[in-house]
N, C-alpha and C. Protein backbone atom coordinates (compact mmCIF):
# COMPACT_ATOMS: atom_id res chain seq x y z
N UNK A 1 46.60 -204.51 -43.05
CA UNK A 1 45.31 -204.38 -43.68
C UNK A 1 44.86 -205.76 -44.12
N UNK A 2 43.33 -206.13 -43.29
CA UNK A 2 43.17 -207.19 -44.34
C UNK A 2 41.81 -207.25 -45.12
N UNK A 3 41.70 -207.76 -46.07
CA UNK A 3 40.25 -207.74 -46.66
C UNK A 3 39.41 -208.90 -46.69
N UNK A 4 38.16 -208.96 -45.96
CA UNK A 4 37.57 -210.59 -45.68
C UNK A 4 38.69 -211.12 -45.05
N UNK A 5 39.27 -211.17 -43.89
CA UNK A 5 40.00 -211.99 -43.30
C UNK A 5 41.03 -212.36 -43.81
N UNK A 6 41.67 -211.64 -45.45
CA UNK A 6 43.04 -211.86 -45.68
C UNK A 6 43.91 -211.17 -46.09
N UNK A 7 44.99 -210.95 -45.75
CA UNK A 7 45.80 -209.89 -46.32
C UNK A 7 46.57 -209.88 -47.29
N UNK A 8 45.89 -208.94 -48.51
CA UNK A 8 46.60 -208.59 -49.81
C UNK A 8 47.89 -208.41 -49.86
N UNK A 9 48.86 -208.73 -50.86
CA UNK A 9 49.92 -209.25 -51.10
C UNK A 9 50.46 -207.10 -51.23
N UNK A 10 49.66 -206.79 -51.97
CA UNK A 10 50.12 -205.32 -51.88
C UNK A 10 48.57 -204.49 -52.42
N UNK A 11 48.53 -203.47 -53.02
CA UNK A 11 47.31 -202.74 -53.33
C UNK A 11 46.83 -203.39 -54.76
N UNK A 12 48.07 -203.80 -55.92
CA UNK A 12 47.22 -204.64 -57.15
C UNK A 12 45.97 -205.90 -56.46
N UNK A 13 46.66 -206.43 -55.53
CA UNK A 13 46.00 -207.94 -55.14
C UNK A 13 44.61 -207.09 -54.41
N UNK A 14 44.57 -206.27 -53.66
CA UNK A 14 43.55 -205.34 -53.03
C UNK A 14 42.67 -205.66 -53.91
N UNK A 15 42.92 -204.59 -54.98
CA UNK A 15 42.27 -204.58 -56.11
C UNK A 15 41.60 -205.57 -56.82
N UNK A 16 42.14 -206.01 -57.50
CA UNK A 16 41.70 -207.63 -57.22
C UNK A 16 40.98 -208.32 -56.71
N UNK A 17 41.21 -208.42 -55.32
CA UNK A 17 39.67 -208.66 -54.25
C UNK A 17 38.86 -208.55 -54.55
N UNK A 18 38.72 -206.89 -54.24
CA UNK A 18 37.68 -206.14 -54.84
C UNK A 18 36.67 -206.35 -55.79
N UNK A 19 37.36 -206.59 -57.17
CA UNK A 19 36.89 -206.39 -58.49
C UNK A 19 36.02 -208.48 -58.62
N UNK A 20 36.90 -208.85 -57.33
CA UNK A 20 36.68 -210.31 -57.20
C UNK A 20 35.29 -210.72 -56.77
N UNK A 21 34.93 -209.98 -56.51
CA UNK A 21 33.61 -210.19 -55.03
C UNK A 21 32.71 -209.37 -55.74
N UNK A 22 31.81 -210.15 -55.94
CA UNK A 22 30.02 -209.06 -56.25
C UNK A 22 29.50 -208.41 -55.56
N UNK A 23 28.76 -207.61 -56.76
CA UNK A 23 28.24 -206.52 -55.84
C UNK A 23 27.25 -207.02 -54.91
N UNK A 24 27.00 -205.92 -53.85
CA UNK A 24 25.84 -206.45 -52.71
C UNK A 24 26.52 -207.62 -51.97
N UNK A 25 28.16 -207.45 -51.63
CA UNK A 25 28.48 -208.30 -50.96
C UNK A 25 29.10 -207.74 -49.46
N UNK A 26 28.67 -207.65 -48.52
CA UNK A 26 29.56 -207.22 -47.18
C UNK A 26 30.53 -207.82 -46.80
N UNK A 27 31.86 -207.03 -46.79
CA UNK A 27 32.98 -207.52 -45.96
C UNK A 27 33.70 -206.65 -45.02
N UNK A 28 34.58 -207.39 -44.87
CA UNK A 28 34.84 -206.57 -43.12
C UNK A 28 36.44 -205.98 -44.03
N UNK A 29 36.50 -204.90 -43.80
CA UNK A 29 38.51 -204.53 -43.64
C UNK A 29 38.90 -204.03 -42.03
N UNK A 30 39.77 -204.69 -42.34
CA UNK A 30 40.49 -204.24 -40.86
C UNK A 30 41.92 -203.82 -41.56
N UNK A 31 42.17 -202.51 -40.53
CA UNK A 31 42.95 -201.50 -40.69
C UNK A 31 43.75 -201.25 -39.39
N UNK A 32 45.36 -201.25 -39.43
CA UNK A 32 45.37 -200.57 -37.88
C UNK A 32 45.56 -199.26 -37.80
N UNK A 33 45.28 -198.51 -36.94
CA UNK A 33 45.14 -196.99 -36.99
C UNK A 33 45.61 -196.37 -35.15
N UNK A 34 46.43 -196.24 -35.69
CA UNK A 34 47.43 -195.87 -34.13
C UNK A 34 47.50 -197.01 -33.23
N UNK A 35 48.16 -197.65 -33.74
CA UNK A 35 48.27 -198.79 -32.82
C UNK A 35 47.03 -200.40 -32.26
N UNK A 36 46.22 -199.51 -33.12
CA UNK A 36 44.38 -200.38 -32.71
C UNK A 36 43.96 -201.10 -33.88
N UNK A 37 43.46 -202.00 -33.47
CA UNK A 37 42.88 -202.97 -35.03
C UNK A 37 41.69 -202.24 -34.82
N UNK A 38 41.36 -201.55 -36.38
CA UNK A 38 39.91 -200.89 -36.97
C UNK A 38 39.45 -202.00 -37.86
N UNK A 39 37.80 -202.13 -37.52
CA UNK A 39 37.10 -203.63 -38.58
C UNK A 39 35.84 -202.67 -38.91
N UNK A 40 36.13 -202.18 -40.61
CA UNK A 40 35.10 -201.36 -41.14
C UNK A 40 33.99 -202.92 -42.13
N UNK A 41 33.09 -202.55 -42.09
CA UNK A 41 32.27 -203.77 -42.82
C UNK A 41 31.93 -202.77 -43.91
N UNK A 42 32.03 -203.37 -45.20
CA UNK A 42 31.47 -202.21 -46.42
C UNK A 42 30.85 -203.30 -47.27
N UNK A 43 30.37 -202.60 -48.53
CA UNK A 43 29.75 -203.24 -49.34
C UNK A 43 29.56 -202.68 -51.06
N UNK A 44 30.21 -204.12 -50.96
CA UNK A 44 30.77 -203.77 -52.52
C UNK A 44 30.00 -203.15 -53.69
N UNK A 45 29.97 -202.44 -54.40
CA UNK A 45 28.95 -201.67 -55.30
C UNK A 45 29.50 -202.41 -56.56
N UNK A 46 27.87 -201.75 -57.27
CA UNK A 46 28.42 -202.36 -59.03
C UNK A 46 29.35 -202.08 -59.57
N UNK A 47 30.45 -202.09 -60.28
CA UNK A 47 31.55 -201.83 -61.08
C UNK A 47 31.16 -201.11 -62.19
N UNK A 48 31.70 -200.31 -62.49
CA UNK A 48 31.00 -199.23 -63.86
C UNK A 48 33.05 -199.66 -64.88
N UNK A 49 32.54 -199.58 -65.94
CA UNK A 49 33.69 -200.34 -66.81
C UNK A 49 34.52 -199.11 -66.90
N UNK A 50 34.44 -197.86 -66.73
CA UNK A 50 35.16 -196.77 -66.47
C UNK A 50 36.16 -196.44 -65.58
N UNK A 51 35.89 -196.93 -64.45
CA UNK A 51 36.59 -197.04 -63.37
C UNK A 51 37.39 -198.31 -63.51
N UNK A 52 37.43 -199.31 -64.25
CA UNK A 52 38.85 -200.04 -64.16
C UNK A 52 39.57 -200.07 -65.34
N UNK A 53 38.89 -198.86 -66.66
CA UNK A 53 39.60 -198.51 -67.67
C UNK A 53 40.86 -198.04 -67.34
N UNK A 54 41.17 -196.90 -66.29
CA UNK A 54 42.77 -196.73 -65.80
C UNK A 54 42.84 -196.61 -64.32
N UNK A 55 42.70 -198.58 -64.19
CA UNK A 55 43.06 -198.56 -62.50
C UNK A 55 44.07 -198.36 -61.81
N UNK A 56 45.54 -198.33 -62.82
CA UNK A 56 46.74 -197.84 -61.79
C UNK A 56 46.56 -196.60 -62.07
N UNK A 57 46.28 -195.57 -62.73
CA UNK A 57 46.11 -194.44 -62.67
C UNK A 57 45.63 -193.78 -61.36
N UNK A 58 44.25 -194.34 -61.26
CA UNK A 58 43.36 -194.36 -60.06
C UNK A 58 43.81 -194.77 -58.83
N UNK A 59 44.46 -195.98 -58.05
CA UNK A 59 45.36 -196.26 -57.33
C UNK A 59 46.22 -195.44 -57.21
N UNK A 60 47.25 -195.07 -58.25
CA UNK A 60 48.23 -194.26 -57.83
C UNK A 60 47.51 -192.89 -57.19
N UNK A 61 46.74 -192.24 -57.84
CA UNK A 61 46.19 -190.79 -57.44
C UNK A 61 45.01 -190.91 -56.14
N UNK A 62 44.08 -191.93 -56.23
CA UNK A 62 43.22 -191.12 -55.04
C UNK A 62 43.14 -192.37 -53.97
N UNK A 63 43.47 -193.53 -54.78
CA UNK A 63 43.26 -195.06 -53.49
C UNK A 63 44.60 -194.12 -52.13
N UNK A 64 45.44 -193.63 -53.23
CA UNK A 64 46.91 -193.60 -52.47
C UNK A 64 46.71 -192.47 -51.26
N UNK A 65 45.89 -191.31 -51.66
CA UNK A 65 45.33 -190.69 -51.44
C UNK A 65 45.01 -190.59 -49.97
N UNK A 66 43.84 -191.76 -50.32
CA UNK A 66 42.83 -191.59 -49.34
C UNK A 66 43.82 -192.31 -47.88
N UNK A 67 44.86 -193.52 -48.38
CA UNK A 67 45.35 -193.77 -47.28
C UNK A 67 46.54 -192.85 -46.60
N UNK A 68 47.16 -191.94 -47.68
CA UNK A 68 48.13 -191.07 -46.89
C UNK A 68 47.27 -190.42 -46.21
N UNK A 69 45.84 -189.77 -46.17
CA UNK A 69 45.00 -189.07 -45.57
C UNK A 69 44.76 -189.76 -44.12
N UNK A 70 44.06 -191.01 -44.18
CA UNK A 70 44.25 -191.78 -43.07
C UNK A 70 44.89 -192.13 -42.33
N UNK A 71 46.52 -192.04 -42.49
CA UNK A 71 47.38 -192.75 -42.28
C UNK A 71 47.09 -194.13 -41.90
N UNK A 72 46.96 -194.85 -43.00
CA UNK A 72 47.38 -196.04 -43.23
C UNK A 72 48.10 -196.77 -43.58
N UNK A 73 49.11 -197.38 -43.15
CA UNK A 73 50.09 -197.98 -44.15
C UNK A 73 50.05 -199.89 -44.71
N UNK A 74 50.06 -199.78 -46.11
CA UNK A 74 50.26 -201.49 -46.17
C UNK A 74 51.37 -201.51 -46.09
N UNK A 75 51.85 -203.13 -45.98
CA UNK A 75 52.99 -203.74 -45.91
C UNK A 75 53.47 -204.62 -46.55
């Protein structure tokens, strides 16, 4: 997985990124997904102070979530 062309150390550093980069900013993630490099371009939204009130909470339950759903794995 990488985010803007680099790959996070694990999902805290993800995070991080993330919270790094303003809103109204497009970046690319690339993901591999059966064997294939996937390059999604998204764009970062405003941060509401709620959502990083309990960010390992959140990580643990739905970030984790969404990639066992995908099967995605970091490394």
């Amino acid at each position: 997985m990488k985010f803007g062309g680099e790959k996070p150390e694990g999902i805290i550093d993800f995070v991080e990124k993330v919270k790094s980069t303003p809103p109204g900013t497009k970046v690319n993630i690339e993901i591999e997904r059966e064997g294939e490099i996937k390059v999604i371009e998204i764009e970062i939204g405003k941060r509401e102070r709620e959502f990083y009130h309990n960010i390992r909470e959140l990580i643990n339950k739905e970030l984790k979530k969404w990639l066992e759903t995908e099967n995605i794995k970091i490394e």
